[in-house]
N, C-alpha and C. Protein backbone atom coordinates (compact mmCIF):
# COMPACT_ATOMS: atom_id res chain seq x y z
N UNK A 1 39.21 162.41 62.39
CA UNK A 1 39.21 163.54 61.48
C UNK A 1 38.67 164.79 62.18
N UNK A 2 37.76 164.71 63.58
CA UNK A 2 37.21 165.88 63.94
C UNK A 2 38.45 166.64 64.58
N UNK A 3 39.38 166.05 65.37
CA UNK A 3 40.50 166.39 66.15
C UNK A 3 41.52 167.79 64.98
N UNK A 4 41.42 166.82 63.87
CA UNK A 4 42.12 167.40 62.49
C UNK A 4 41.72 168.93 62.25
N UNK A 5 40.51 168.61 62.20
CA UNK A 5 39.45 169.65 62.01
C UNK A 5 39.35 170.78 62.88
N UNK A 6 39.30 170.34 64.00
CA UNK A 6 39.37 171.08 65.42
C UNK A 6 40.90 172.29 65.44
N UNK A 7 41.79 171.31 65.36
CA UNK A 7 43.56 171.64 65.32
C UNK A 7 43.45 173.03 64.22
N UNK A 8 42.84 172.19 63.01
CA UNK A 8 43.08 173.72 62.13
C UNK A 8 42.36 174.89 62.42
N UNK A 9 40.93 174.63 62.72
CA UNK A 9 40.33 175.93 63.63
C UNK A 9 41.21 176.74 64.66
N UNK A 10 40.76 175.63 65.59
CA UNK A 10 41.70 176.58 66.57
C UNK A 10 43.25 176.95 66.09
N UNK A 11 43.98 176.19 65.30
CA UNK A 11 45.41 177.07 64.75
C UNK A 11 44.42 178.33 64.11
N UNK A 12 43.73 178.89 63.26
CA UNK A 12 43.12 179.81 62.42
C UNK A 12 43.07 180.67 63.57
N UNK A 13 41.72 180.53 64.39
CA UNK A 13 41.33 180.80 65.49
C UNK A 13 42.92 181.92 66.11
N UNK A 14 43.47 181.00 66.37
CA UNK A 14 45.16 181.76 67.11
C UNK A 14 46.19 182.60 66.15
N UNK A 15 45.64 182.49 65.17
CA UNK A 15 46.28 183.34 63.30
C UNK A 15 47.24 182.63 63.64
N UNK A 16 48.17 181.80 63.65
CA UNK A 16 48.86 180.52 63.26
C UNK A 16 48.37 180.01 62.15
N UNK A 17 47.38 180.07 61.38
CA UNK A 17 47.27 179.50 60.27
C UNK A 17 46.18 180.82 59.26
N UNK A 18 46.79 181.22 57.99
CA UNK A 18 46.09 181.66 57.01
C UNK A 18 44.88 181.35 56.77
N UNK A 19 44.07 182.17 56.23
CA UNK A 19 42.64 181.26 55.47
C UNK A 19 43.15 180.51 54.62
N UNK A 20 43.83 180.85 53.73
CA UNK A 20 43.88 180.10 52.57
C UNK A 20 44.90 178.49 53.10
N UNK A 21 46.13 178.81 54.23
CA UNK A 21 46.09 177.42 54.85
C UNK A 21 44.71 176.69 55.15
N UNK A 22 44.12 177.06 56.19
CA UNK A 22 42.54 176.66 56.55
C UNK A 22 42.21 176.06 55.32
N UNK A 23 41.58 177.08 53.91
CA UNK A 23 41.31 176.30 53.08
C UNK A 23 41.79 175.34 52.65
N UNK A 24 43.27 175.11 52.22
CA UNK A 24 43.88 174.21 52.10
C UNK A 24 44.20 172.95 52.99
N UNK A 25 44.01 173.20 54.00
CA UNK A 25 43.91 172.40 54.77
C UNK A 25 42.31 171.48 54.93
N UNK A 26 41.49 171.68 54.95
CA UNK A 26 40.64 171.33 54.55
C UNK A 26 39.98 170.40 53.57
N UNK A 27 40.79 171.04 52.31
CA UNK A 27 40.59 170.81 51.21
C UNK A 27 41.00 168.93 50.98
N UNK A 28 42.63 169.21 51.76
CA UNK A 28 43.18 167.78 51.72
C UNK A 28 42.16 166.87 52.37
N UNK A 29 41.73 167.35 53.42
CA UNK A 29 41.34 166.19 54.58
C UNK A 29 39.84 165.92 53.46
N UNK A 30 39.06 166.61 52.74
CA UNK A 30 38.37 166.28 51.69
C UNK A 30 38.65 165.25 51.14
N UNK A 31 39.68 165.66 50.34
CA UNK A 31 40.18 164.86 49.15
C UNK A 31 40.36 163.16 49.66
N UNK A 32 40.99 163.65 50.70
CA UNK A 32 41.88 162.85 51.66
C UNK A 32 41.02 161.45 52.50
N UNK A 33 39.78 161.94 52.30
CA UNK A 33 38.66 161.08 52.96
C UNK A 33 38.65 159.72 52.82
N UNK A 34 38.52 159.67 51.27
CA UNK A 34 38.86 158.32 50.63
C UNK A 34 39.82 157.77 51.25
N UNK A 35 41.22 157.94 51.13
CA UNK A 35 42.57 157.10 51.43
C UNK A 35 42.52 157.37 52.75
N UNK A 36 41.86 157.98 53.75
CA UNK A 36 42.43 158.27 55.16
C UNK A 36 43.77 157.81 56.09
N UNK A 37 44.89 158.91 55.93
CA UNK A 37 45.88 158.73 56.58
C UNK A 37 45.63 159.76 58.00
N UNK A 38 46.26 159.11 59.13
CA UNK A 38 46.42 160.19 60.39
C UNK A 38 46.62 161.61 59.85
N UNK A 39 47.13 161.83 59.10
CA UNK A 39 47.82 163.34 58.37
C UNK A 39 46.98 163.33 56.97
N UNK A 40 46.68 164.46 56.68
CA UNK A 40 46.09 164.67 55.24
C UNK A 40 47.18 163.94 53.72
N UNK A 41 47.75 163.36 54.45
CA UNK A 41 49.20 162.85 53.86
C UNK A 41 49.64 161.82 53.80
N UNK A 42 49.84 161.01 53.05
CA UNK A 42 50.68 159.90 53.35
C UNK A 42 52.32 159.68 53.01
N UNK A 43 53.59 159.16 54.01
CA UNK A 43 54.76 159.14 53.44
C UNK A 43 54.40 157.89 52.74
N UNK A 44 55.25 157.17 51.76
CA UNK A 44 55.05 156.00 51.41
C UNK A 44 56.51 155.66 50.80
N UNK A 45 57.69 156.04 51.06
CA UNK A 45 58.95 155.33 51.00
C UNK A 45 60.30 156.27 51.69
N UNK A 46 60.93 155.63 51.79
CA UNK A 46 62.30 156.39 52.33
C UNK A 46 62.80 156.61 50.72
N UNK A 47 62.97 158.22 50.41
CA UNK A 47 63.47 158.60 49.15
C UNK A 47 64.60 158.43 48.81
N UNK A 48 65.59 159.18 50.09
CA UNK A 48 66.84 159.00 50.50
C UNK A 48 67.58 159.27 51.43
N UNK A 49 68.77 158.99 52.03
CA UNK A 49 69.32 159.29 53.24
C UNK A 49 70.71 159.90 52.55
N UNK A 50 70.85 161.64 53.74
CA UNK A 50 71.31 162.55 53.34
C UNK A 50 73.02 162.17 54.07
N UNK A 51 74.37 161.95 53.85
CA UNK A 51 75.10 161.68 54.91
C UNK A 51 76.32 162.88 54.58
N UNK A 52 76.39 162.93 55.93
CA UNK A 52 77.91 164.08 56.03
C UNK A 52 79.05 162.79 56.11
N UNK A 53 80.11 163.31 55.01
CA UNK A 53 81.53 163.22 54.83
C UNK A 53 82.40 163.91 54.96
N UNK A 54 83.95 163.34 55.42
CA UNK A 54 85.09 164.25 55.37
C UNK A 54 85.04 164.83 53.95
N UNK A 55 85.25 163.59 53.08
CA UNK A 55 86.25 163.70 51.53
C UNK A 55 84.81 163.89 50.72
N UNK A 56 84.38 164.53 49.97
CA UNK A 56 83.50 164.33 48.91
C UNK A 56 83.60 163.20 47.59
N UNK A 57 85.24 163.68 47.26
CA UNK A 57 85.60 162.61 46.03
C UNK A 57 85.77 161.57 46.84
N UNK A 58 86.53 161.40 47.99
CA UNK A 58 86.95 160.27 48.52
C UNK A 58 85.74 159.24 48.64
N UNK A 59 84.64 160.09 49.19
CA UNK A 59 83.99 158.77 49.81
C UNK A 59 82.55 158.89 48.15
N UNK A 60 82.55 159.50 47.10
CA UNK A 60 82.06 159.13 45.87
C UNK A 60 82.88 158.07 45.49
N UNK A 61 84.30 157.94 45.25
CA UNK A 61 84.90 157.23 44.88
C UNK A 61 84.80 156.03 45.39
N UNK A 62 84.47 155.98 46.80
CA UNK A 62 84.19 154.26 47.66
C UNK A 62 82.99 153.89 46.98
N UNK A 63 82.16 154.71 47.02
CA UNK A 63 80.60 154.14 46.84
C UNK A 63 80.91 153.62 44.91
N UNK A 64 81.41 154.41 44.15
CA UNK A 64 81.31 154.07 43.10
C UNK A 64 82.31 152.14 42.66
N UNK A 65 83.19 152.78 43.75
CA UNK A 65 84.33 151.76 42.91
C UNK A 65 84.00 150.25 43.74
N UNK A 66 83.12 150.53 45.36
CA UNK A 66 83.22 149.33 45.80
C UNK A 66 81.94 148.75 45.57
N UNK A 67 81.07 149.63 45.34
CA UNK A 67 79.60 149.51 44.97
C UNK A 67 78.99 149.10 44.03
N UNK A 68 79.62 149.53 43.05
CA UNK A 68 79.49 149.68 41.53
C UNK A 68 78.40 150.35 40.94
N UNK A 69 78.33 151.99 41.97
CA UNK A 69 77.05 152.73 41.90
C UNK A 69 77.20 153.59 41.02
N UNK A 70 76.38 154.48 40.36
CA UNK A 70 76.75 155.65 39.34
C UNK A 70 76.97 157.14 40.09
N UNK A 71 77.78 158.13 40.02
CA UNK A 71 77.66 158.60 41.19
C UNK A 71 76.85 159.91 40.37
N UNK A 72 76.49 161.32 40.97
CA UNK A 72 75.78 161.96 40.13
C UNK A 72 76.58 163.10 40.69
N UNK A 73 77.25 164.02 40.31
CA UNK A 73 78.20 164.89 40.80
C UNK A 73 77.38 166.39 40.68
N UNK A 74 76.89 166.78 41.99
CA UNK A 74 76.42 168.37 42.07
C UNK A 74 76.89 168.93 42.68
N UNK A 75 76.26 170.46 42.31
CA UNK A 75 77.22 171.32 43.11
C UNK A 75 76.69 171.49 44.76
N UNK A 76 77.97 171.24 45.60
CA UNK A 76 77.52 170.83 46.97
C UNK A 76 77.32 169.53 47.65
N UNK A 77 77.02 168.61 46.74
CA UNK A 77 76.57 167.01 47.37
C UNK A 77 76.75 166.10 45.82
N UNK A 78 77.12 165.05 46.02
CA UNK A 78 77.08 164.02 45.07
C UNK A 78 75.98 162.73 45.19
N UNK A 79 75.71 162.51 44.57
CA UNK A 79 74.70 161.45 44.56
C UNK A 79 74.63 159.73 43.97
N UNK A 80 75.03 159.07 45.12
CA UNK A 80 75.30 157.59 44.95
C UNK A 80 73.97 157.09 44.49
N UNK A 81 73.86 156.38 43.58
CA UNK A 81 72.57 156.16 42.64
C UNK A 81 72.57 154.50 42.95
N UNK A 82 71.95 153.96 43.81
CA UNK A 82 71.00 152.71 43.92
C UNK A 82 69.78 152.21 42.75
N UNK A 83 70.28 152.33 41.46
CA UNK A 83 68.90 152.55 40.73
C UNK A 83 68.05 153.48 40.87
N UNK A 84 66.90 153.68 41.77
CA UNK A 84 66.40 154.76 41.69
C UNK A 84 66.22 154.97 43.02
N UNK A 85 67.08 154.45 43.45
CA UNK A 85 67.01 155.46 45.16
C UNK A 85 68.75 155.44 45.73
N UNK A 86 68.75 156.59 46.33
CA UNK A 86 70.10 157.41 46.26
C UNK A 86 70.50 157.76 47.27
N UNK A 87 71.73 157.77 47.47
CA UNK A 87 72.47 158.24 49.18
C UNK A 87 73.30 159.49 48.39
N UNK A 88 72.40 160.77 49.54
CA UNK A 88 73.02 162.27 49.47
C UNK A 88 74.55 162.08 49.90
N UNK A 89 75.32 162.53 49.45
CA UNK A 89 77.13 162.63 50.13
C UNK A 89 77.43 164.20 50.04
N UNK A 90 77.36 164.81 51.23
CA UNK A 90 77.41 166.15 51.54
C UNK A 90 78.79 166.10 52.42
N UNK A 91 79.84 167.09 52.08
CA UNK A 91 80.83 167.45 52.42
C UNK A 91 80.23 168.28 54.16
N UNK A 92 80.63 167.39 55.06
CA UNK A 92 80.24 168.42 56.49
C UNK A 92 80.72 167.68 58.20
N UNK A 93 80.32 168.50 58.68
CA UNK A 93 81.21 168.23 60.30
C UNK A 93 80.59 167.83 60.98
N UNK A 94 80.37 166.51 62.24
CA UNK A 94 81.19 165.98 62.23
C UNK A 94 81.08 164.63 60.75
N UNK A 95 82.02 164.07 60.45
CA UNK A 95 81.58 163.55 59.33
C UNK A 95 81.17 162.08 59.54
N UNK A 96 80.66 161.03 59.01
CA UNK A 96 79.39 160.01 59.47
C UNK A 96 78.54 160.11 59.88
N UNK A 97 77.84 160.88 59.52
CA UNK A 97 76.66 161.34 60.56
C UNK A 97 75.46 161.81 59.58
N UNK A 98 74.39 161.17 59.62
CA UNK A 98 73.20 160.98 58.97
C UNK A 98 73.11 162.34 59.22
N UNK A 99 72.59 163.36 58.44
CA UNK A 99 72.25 165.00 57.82
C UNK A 99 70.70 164.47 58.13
N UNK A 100 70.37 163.89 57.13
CA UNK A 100 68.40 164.12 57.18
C UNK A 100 68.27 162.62 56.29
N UNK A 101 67.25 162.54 56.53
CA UNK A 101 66.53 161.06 55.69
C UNK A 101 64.96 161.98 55.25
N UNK A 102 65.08 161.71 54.04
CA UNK A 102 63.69 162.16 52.90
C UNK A 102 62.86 161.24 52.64
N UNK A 103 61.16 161.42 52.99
CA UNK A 103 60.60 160.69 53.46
C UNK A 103 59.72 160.89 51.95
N UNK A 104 59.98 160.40 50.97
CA UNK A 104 58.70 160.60 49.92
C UNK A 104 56.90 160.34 49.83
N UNK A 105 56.68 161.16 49.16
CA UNK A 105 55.54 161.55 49.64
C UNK A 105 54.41 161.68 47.80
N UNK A 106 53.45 160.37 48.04
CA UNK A 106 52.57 160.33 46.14
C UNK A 106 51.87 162.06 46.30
N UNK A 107 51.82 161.83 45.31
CA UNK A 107 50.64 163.26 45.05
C UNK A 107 51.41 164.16 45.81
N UNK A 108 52.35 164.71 45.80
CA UNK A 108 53.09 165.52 46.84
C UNK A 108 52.38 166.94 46.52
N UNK A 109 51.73 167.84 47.44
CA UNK A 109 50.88 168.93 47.48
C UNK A 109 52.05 169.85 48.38
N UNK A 110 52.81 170.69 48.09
CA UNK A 110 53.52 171.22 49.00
C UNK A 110 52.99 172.32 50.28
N UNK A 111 51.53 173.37 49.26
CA UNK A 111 51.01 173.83 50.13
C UNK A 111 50.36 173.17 51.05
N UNK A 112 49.53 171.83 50.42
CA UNK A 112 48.70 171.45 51.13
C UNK A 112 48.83 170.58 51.99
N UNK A 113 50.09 169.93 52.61
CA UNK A 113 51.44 169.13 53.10
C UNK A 113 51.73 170.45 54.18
N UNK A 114 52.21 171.54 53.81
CA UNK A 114 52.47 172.48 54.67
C UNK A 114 51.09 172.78 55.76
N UNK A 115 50.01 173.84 54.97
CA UNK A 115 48.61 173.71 56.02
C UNK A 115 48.68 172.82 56.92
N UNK A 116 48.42 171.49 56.57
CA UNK A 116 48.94 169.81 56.96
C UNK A 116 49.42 169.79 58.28
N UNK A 117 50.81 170.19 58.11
CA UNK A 117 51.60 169.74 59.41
C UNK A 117 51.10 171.72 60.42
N UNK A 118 51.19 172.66 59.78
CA UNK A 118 50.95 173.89 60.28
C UNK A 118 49.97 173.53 61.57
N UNK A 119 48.86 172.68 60.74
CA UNK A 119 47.75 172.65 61.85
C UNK A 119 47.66 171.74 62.78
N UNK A 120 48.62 171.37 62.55
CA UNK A 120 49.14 170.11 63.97
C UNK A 120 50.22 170.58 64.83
N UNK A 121 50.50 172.06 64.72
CA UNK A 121 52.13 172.99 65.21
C UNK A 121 53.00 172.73 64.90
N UNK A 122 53.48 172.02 64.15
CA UNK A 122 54.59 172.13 63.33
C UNK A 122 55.13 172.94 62.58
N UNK A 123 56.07 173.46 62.41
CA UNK A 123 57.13 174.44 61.40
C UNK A 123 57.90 173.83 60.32
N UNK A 124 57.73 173.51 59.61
CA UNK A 124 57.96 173.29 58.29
C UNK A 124 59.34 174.27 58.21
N UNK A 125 60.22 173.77 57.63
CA UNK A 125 61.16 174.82 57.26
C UNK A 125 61.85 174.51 55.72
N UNK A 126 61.47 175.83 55.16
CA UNK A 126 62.12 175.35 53.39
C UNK A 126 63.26 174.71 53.58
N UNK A 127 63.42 174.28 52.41
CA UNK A 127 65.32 173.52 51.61
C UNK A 127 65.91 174.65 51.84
N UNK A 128 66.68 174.66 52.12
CA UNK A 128 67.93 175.79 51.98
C UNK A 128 68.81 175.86 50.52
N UNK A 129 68.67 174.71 49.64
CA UNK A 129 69.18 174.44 48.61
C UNK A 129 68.48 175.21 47.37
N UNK A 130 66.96 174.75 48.06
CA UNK A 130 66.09 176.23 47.29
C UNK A 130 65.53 174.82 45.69
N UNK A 131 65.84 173.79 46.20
CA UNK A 131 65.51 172.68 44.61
C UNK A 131 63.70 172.40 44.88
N UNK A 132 62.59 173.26 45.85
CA UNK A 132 61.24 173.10 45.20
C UNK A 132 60.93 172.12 45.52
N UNK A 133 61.67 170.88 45.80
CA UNK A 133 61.04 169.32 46.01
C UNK A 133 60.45 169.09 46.90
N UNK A 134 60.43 170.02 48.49
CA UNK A 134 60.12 169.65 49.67
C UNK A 134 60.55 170.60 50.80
N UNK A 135 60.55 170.15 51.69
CA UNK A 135 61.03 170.93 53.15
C UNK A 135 61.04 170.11 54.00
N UNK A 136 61.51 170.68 55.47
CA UNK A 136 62.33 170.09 56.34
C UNK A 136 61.60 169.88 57.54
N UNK A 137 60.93 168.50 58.84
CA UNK A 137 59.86 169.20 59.40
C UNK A 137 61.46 168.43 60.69
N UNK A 138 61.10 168.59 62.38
CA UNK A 138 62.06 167.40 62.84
C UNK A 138 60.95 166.61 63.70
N UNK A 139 61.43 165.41 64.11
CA UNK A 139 61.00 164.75 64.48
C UNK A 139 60.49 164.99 66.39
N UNK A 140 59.88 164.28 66.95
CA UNK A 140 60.51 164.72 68.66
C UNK A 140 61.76 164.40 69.30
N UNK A 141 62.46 164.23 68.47
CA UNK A 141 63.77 164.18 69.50
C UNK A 141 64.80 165.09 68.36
N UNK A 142 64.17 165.99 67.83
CA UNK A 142 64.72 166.68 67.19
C UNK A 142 65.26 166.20 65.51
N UNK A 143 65.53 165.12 65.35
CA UNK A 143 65.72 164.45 63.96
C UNK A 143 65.06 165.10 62.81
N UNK A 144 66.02 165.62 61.81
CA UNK A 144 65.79 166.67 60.58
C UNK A 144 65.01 165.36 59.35
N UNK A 145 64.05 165.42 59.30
CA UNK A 145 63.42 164.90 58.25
C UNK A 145 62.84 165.57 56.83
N UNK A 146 62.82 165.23 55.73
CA UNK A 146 62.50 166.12 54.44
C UNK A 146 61.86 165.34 53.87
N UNK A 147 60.54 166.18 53.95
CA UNK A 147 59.09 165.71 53.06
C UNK A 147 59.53 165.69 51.80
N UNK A 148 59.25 165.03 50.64
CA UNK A 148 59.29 165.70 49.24
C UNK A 148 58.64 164.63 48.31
N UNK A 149 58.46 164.97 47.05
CA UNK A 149 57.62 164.12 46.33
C UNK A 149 58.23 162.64 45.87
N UNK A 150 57.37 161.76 45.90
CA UNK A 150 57.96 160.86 45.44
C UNK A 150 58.69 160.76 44.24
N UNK A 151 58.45 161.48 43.05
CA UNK A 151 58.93 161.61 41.61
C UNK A 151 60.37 162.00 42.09
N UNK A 152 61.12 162.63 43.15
CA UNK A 152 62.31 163.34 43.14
C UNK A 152 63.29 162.20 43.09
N UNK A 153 64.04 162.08 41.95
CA UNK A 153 64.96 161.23 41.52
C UNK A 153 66.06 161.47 42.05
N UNK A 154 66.26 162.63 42.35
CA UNK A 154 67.39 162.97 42.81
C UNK A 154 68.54 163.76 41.76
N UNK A 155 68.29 164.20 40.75
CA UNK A 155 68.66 164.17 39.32
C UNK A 155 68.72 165.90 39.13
N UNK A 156 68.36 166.67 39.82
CA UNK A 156 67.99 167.99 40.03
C UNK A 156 69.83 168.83 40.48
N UNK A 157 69.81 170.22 39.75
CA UNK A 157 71.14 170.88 39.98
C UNK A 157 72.16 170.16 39.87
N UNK A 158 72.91 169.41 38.56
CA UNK A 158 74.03 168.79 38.32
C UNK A 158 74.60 170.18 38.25
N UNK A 159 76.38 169.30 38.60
CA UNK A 159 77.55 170.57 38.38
C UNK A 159 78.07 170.68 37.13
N UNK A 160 78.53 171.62 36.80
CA UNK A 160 78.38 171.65 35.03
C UNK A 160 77.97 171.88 33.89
């Protein structure tokens, strides 16, 4: 925890990080004492995995008809419903190709998740979709991952 501690100073220290990050940052590793995760944070499930397709209907239509999944039709991406965990189907190039995997996250604190990774150098980068649930951090080999709360059902911006 001193390393933690250290990281957010010196990020402050370099104005890379706000006071009120600092505070917030802080605040978690407080809170955070009790449950101690490496990160003021803990992930605790794969929410969902985001995938690029040619066909949108085409490949809703596989998942529904061979699956026997419910599909959830939004604007931009459809949503193959596993009960309560869901495969994103985003219309994009090249197509098969895993987009992002959403890493859910209890007690999801967005500022305090952001401070979080800030003070470890990380860049956080909003949704582009703009749905509030989370943001985007990558991995080291570059891999697009999306923090977001565990409650996100996936159920957010239907078309219609």
């Amino acid at each position: 925890m001193n390393d933690v501690i250290a990281n957010l100073l010196k990020s402050y220290d370099d104005r890379k990080l706000s006071r009120r990050a600092l505070a917030q940052g802080l605040a978690v590793l407080a809170a955070g004492a009790q449950t101690a995760s490496a990160a003021g944070f803990q992930g605790n499930a794969i929410n969902h995995v985001s995938l690029q397709v040619s066909d949108l209907n085409k490949s809703s239509d596989f998942y529904r008809k061979v699956l026997g999944v419910t599909v959830n039709v939004r604007d931009g991406s459809n949503q193959a419903m596993f009960g309560k965990d869901f495969l994103v189907l985003r219309k994009g190039s090249p197509a098969g190709k895993i987009d992002h995997i959403a890493i859910g996250i209890n007690n999801f604190d967005k500022n305090a998740v952001t401070a979080d990774l800030k003070s470890r150098g990380m860049t956080p980068k909003e949704d582009t979709g703009g749905s509030g649930v989370g943001f985007h951090i990558l991995d080291p080999d570059g891999f697009p991952l999306q923090l977001v709360t565990s409650a996100n059902t996936g159920q957010g911006k239907k078309k219609g």
